[in-house]
N, C-alpha and C. Protein backbone atom coordinates (compact mmCIF):
# COMPACT_ATOMS: atom_id res chain seq x y z
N UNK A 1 -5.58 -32.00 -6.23
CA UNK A 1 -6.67 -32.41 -5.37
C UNK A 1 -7.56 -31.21 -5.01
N UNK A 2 -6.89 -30.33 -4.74
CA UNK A 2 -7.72 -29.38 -4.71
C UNK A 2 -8.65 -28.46 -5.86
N UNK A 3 -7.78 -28.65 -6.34
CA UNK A 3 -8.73 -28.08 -7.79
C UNK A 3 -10.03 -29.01 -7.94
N UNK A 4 -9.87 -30.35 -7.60
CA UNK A 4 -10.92 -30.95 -7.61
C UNK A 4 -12.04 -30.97 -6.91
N UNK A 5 -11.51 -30.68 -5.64
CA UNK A 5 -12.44 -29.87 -4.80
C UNK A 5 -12.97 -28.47 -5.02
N UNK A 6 -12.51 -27.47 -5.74
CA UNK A 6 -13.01 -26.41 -6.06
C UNK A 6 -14.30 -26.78 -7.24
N UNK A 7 -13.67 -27.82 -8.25
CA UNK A 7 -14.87 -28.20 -8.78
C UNK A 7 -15.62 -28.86 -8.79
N UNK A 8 -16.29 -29.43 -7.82
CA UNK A 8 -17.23 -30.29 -6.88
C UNK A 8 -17.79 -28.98 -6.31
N UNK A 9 -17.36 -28.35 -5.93
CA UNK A 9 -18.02 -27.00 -4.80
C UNK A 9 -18.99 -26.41 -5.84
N UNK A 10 -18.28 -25.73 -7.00
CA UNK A 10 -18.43 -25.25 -8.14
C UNK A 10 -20.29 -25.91 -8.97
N UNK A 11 -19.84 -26.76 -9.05
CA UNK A 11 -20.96 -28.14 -9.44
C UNK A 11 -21.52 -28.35 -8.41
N UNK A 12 -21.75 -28.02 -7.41
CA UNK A 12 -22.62 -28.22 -6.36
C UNK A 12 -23.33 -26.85 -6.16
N UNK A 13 -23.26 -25.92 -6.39
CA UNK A 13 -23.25 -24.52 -6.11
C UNK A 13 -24.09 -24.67 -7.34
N UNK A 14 -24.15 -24.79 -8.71
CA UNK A 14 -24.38 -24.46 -9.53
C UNK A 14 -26.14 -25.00 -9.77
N UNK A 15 -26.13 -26.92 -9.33
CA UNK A 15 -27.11 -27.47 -8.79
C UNK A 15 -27.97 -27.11 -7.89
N UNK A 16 -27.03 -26.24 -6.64
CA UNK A 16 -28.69 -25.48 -5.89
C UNK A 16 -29.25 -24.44 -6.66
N UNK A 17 -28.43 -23.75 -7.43
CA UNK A 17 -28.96 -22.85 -8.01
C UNK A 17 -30.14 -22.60 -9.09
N UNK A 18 -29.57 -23.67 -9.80
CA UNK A 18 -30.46 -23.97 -10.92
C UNK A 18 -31.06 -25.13 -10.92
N UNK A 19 -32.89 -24.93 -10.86
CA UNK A 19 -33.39 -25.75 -10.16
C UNK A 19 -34.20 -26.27 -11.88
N UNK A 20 -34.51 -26.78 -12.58
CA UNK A 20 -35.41 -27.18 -13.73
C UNK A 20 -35.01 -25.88 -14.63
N UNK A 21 -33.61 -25.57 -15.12
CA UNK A 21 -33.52 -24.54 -15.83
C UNK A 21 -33.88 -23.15 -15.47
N UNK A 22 -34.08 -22.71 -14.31
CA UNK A 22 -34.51 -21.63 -14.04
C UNK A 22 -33.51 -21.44 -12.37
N UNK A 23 -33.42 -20.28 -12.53
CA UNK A 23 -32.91 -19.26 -11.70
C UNK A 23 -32.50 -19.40 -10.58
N UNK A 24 -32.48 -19.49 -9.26
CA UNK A 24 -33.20 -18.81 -8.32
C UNK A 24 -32.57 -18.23 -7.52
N UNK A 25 -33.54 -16.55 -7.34
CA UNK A 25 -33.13 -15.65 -6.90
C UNK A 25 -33.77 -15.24 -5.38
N UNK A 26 -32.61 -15.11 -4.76
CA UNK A 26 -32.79 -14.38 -3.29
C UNK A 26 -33.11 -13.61 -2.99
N UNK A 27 -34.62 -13.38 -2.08
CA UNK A 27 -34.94 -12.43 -1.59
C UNK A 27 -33.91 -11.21 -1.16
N UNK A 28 -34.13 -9.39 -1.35
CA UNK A 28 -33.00 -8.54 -0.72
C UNK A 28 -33.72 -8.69 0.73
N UNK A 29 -32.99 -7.93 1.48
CA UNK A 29 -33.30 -7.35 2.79
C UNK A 29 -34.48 -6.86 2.64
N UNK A 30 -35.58 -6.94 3.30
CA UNK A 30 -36.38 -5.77 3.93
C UNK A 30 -35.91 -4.60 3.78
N UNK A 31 -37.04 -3.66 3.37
CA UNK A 31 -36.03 -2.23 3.25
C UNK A 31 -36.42 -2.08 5.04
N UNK A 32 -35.32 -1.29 5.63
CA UNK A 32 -35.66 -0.81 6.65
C UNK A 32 -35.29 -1.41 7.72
N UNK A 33 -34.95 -3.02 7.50
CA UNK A 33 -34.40 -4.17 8.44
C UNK A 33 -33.26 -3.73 9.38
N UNK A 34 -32.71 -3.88 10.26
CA UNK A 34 -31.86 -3.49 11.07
C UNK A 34 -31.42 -5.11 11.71
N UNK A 35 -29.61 -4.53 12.01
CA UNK A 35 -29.01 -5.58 12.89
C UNK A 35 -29.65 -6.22 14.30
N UNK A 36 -30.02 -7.24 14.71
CA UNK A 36 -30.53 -8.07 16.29
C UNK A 36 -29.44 -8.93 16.47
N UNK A 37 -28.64 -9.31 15.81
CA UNK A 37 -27.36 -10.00 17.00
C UNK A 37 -27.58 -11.31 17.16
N UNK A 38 -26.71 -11.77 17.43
CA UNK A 38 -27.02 -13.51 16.95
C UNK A 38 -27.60 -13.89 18.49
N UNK A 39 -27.53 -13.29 19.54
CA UNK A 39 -28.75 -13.86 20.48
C UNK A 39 -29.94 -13.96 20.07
N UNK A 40 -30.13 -13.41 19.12
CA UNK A 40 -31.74 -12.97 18.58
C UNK A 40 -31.86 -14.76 17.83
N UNK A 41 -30.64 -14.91 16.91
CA UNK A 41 -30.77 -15.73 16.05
C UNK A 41 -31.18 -17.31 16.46
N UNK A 42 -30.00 -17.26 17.74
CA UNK A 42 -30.07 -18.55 18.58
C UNK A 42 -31.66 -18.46 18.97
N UNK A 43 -32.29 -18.31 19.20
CA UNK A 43 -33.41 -18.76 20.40
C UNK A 43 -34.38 -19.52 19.15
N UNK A 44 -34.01 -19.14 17.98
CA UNK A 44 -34.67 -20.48 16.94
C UNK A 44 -33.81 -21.29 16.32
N UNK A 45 -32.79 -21.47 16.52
CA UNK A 45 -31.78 -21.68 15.44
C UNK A 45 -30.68 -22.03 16.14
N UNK A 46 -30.50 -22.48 17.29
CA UNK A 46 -29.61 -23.25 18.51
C UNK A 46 -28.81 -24.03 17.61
N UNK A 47 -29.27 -24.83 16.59
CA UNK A 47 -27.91 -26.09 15.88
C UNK A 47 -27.32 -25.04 15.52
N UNK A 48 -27.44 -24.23 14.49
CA UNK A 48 -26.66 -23.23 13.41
C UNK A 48 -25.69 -22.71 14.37
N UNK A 49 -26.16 -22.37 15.01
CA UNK A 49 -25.46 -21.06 16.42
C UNK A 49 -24.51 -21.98 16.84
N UNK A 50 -24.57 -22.69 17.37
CA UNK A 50 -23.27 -24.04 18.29
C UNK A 50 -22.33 -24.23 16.87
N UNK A 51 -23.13 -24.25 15.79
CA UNK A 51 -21.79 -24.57 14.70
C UNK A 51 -21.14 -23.20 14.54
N UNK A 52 -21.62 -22.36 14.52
CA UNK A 52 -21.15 -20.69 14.56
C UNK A 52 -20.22 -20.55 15.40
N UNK A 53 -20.95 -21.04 16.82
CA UNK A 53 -19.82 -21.04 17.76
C UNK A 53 -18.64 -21.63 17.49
N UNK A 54 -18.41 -22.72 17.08
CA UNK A 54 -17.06 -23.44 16.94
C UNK A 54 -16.33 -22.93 15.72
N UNK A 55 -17.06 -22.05 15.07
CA UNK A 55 -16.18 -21.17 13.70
C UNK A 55 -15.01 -20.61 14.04
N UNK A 56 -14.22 -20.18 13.16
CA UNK A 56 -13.48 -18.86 13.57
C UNK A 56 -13.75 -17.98 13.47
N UNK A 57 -15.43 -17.57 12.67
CA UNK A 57 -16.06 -15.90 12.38
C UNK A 57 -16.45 -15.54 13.61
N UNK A 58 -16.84 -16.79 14.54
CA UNK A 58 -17.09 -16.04 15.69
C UNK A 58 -16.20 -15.51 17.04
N UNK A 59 -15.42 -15.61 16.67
CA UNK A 59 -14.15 -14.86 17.44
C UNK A 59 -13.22 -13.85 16.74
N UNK A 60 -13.62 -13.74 15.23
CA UNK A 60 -12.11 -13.42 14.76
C UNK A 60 -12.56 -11.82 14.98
N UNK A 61 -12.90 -11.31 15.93
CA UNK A 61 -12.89 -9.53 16.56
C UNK A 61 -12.13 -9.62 17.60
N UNK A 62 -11.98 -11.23 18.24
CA UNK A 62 -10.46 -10.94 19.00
C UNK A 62 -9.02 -11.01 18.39
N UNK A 63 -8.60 -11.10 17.34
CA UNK A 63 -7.56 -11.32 16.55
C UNK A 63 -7.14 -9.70 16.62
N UNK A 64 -7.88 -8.67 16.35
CA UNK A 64 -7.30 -7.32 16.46
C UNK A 64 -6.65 -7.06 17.36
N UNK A 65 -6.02 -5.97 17.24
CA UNK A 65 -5.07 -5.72 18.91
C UNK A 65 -5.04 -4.13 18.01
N UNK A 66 -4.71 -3.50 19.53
CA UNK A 66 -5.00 -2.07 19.29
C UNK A 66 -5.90 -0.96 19.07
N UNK A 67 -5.01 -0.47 17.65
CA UNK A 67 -6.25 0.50 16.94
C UNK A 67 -7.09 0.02 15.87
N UNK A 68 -6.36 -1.70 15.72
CA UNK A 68 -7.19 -1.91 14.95
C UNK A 68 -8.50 -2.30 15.04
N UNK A 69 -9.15 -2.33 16.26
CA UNK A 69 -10.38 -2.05 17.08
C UNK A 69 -11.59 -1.14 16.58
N UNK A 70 -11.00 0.20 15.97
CA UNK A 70 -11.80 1.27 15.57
C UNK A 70 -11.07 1.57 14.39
N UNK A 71 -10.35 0.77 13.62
CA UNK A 71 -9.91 0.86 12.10
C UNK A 71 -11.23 0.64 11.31
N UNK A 72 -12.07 1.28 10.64
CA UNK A 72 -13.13 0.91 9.28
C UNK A 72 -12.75 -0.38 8.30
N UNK A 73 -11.10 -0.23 8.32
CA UNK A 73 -10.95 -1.21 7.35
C UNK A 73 -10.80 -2.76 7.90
N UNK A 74 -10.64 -2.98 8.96
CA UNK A 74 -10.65 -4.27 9.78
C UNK A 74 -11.72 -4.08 10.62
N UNK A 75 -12.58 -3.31 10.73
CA UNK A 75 -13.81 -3.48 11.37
C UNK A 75 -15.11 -3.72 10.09
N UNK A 76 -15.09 -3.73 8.77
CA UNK A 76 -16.05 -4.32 7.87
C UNK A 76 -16.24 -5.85 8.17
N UNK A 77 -14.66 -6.21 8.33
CA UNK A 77 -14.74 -8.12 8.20
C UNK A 77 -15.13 -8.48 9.73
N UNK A 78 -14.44 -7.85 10.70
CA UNK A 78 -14.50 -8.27 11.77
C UNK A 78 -15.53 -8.11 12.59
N UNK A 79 -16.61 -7.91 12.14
CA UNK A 79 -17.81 -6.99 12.79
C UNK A 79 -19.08 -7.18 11.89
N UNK A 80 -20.08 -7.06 12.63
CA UNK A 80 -21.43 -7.62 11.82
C UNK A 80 -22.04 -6.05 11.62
N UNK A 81 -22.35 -6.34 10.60
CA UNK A 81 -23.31 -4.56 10.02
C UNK A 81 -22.79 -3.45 10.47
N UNK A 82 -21.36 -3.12 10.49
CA UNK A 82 -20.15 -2.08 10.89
C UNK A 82 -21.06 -1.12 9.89
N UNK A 83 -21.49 0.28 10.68
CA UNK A 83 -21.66 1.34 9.22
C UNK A 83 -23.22 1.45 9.18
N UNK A 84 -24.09 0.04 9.73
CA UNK A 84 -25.26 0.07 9.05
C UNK A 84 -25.87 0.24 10.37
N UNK A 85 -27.15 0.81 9.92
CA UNK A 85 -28.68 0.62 11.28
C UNK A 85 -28.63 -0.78 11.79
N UNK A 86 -28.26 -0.50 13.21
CA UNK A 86 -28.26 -1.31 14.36
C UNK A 86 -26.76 -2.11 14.30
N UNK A 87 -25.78 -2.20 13.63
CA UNK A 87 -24.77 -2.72 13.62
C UNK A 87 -23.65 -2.68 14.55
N UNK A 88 -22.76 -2.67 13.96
CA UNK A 88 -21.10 -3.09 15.01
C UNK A 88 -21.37 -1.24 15.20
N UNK A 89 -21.10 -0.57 16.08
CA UNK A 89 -20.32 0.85 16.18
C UNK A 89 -19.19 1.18 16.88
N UNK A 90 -18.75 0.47 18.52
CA UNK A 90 -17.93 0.22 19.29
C UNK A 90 -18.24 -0.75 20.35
N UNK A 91 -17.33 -0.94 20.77
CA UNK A 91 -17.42 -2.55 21.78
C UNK A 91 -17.84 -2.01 23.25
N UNK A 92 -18.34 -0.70 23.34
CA UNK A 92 -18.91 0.11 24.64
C UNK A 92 -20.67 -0.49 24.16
N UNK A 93 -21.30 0.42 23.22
CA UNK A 93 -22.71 0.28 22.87
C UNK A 93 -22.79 -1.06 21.95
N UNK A 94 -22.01 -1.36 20.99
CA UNK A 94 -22.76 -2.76 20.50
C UNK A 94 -21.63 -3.81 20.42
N UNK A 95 -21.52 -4.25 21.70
CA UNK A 95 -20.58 -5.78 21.96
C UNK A 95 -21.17 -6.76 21.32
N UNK A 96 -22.55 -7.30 21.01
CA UNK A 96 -22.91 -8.08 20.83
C UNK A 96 -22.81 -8.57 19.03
N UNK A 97 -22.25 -7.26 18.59
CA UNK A 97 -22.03 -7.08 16.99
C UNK A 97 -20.09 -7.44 16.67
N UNK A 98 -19.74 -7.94 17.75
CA UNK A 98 -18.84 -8.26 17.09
C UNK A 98 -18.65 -9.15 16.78
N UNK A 99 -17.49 -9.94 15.93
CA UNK A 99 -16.91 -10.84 15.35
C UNK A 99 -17.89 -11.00 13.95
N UNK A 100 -18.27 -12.21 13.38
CA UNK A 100 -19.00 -11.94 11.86
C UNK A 100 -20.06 -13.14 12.68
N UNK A 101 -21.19 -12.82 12.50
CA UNK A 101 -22.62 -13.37 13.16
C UNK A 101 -23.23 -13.76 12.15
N UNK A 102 -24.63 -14.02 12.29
CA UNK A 102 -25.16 -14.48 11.16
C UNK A 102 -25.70 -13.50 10.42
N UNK A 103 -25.63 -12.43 10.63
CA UNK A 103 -25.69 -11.11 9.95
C UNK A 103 -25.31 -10.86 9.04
N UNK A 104 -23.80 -10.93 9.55
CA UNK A 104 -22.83 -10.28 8.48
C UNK A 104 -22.79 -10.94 6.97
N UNK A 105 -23.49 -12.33 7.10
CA UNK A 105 -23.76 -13.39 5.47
C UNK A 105 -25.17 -12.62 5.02
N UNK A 106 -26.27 -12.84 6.43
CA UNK A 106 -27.77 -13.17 6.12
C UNK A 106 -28.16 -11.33 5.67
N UNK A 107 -27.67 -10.58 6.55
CA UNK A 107 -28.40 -9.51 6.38
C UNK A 107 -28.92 -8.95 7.52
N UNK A 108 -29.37 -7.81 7.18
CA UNK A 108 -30.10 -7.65 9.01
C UNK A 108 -31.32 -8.25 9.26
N UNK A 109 -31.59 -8.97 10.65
CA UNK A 109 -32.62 -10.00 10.79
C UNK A 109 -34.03 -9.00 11.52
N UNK A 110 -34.16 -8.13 11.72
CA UNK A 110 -35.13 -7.60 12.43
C UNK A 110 -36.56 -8.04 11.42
N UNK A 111 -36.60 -8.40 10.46
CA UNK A 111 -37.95 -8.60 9.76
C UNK A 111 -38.54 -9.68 10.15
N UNK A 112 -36.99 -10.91 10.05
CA UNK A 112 -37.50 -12.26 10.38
C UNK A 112 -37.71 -12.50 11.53
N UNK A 113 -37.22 -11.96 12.67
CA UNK A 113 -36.95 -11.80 14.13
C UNK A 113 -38.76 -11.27 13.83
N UNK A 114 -39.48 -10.43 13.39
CA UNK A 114 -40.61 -9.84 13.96
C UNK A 114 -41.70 -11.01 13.17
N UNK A 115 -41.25 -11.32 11.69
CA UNK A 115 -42.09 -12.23 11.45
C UNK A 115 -42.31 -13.46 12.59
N UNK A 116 -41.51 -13.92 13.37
CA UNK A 116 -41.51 -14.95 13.88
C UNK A 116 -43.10 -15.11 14.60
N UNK A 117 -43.38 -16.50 14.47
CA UNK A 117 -44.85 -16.56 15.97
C UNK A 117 -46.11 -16.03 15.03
N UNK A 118 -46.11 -14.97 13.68
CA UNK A 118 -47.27 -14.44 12.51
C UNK A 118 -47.72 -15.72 11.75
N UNK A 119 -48.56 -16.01 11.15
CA UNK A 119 -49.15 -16.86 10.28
C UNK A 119 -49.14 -16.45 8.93
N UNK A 120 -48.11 -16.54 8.87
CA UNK A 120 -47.78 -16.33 7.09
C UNK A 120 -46.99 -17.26 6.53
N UNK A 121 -46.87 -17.40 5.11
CA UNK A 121 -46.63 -18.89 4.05
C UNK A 121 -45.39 -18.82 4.56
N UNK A 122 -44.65 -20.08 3.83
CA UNK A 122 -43.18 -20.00 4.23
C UNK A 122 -42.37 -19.25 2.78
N UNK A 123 -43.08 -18.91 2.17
CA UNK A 123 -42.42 -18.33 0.54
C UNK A 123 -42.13 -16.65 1.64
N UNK A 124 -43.21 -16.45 1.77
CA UNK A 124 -43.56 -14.79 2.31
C UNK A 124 -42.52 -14.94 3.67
N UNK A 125 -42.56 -15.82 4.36
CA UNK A 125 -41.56 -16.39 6.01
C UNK A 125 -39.79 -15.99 5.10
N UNK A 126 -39.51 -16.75 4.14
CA UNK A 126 -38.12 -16.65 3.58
C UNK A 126 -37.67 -15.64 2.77
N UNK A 127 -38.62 -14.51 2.91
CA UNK A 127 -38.73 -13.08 1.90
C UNK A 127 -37.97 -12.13 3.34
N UNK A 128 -38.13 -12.79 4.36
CA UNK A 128 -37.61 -11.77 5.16
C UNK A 128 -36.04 -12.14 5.76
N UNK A 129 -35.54 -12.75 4.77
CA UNK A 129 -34.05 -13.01 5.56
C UNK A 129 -33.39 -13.45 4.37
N UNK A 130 -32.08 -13.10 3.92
CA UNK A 130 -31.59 -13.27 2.66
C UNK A 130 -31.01 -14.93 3.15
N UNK A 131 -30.80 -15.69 2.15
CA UNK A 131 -30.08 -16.83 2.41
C UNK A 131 -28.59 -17.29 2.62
N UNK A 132 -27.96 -16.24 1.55
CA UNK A 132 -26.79 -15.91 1.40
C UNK A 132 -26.67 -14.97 0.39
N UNK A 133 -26.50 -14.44 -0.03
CA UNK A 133 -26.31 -13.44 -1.31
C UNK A 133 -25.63 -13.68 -2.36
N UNK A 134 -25.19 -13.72 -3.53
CA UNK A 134 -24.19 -13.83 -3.96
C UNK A 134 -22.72 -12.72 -3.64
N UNK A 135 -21.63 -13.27 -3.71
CA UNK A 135 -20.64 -12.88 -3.54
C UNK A 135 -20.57 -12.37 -1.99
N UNK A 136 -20.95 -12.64 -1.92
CA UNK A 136 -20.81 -12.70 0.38
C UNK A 136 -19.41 -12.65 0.72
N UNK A 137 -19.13 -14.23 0.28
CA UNK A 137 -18.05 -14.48 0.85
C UNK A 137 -17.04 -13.62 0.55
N UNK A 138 -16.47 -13.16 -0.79
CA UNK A 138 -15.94 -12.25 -1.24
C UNK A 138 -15.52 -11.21 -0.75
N UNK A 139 -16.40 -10.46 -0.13
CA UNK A 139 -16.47 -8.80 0.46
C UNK A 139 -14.82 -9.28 1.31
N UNK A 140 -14.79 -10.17 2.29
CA UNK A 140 -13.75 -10.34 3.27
C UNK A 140 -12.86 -11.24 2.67
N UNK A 141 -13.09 -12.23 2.42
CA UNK A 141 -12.27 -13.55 1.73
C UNK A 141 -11.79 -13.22 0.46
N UNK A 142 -10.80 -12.58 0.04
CA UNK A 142 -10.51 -12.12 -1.13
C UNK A 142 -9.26 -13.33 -1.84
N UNK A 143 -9.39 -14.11 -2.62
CA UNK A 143 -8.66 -14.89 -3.02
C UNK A 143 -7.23 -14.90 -3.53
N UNK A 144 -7.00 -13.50 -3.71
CA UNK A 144 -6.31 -13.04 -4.31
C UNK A 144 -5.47 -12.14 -3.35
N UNK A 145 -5.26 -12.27 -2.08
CA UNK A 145 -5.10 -11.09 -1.27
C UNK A 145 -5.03 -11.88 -0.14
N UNK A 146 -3.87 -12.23 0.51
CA UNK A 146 -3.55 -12.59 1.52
C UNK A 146 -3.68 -12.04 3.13
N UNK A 147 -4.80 -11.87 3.60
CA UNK A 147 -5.22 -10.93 4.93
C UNK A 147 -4.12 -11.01 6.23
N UNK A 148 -4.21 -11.89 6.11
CA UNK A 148 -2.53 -12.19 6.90
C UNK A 148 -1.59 -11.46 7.04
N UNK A 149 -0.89 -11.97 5.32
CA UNK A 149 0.39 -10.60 5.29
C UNK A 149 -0.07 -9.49 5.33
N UNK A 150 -1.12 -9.08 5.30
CA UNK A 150 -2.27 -7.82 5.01
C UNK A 150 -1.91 -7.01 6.64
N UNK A 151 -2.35 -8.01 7.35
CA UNK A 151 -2.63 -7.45 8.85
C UNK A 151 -1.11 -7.17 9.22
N UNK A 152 -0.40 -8.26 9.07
CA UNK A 152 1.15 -8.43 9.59
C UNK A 152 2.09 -7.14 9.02
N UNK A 153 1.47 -6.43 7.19
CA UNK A 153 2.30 -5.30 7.17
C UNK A 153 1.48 -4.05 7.75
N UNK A 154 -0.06 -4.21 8.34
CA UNK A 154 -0.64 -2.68 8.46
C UNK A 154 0.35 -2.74 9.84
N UNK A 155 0.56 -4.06 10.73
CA UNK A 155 0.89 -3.76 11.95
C UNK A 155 2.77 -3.36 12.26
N UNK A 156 3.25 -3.80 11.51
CA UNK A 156 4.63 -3.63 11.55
C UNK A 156 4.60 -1.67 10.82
N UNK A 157 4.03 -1.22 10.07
CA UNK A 157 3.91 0.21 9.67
C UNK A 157 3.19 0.78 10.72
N UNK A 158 2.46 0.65 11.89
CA UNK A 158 1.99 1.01 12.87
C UNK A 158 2.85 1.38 13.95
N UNK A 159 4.06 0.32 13.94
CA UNK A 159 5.09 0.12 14.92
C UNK A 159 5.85 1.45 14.97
């Protein structure tokens, strides 16, 4: 059953993609774009955000305990733009970057955040915010790699 569901996903994925034999490719980031934090995101985008809310990306920066707080390697997944201009750095200066936001898929929003309220097309409007990227999900969700037992042996070798 599930396999069947992987290929329905698969075949559905493949259909947005390819629209009349051709391509289509996602705008990158803005060069220069920086993290705004999903308060920024909500004040246009209230449905998305309430479904965000009820995720588990948007909590899973409380799942850490400890040092794994200021670990690099559990602060990539757990944290929106960890590393990058305007991102996660510590839960003193950027609280609002934790857990995985709409950032951490879309990219940093400061372009679309400034486009907002300008009179420009909607081709040029969707140039400033990636949609999803390919392989997104990936970076954290590794299929192959159980994060679980992952966390459960960094923390028992911690002990």
């Amino acid at each position: 059953m599930l396999r069947g569901r992987f290929r329905t996903v698969v075949a559905t994925l493949a259909a947005v993609l390819v629209v009349g034999g051709t391509l289509i490719v996602y705008a990158a980031v803005p060069e220069g774009a920086t993290y705004v934090g999903v308060s920024k995101c909500r004040m246009c985008h209230l449905t998305e955000h309430k479904t965000w809310q009820a995720s588990k990306h948007s909590s899973n920066f409380d799942v850490l305990i400890g040092d794994e707080r200021s670990n690099p390697d559990c602060l990539k997944c757990h944290t929106t733009g960890y590393g990058k201009p305007g991102g996660f750095v510590d839960m003193e200066s950027t609280p609002g970057m934790t857990s995985v936001g709409c950032e951490a898929c879309h990219g940093p929003g400061s372009a679309h955040v400034a486009a907002a309220g300008k009179n420009i097309g909607k081709t040029d409007w969707e140039k400033m915010i990636n949609k999803i990227p390919q392989n997104t999900c990936v970076q954290c969700h590794n299929p192959h790699v159980s994060q679980k037992a992952r966390a459960e042996e960094m923390r028992k070798a911690a002990q």
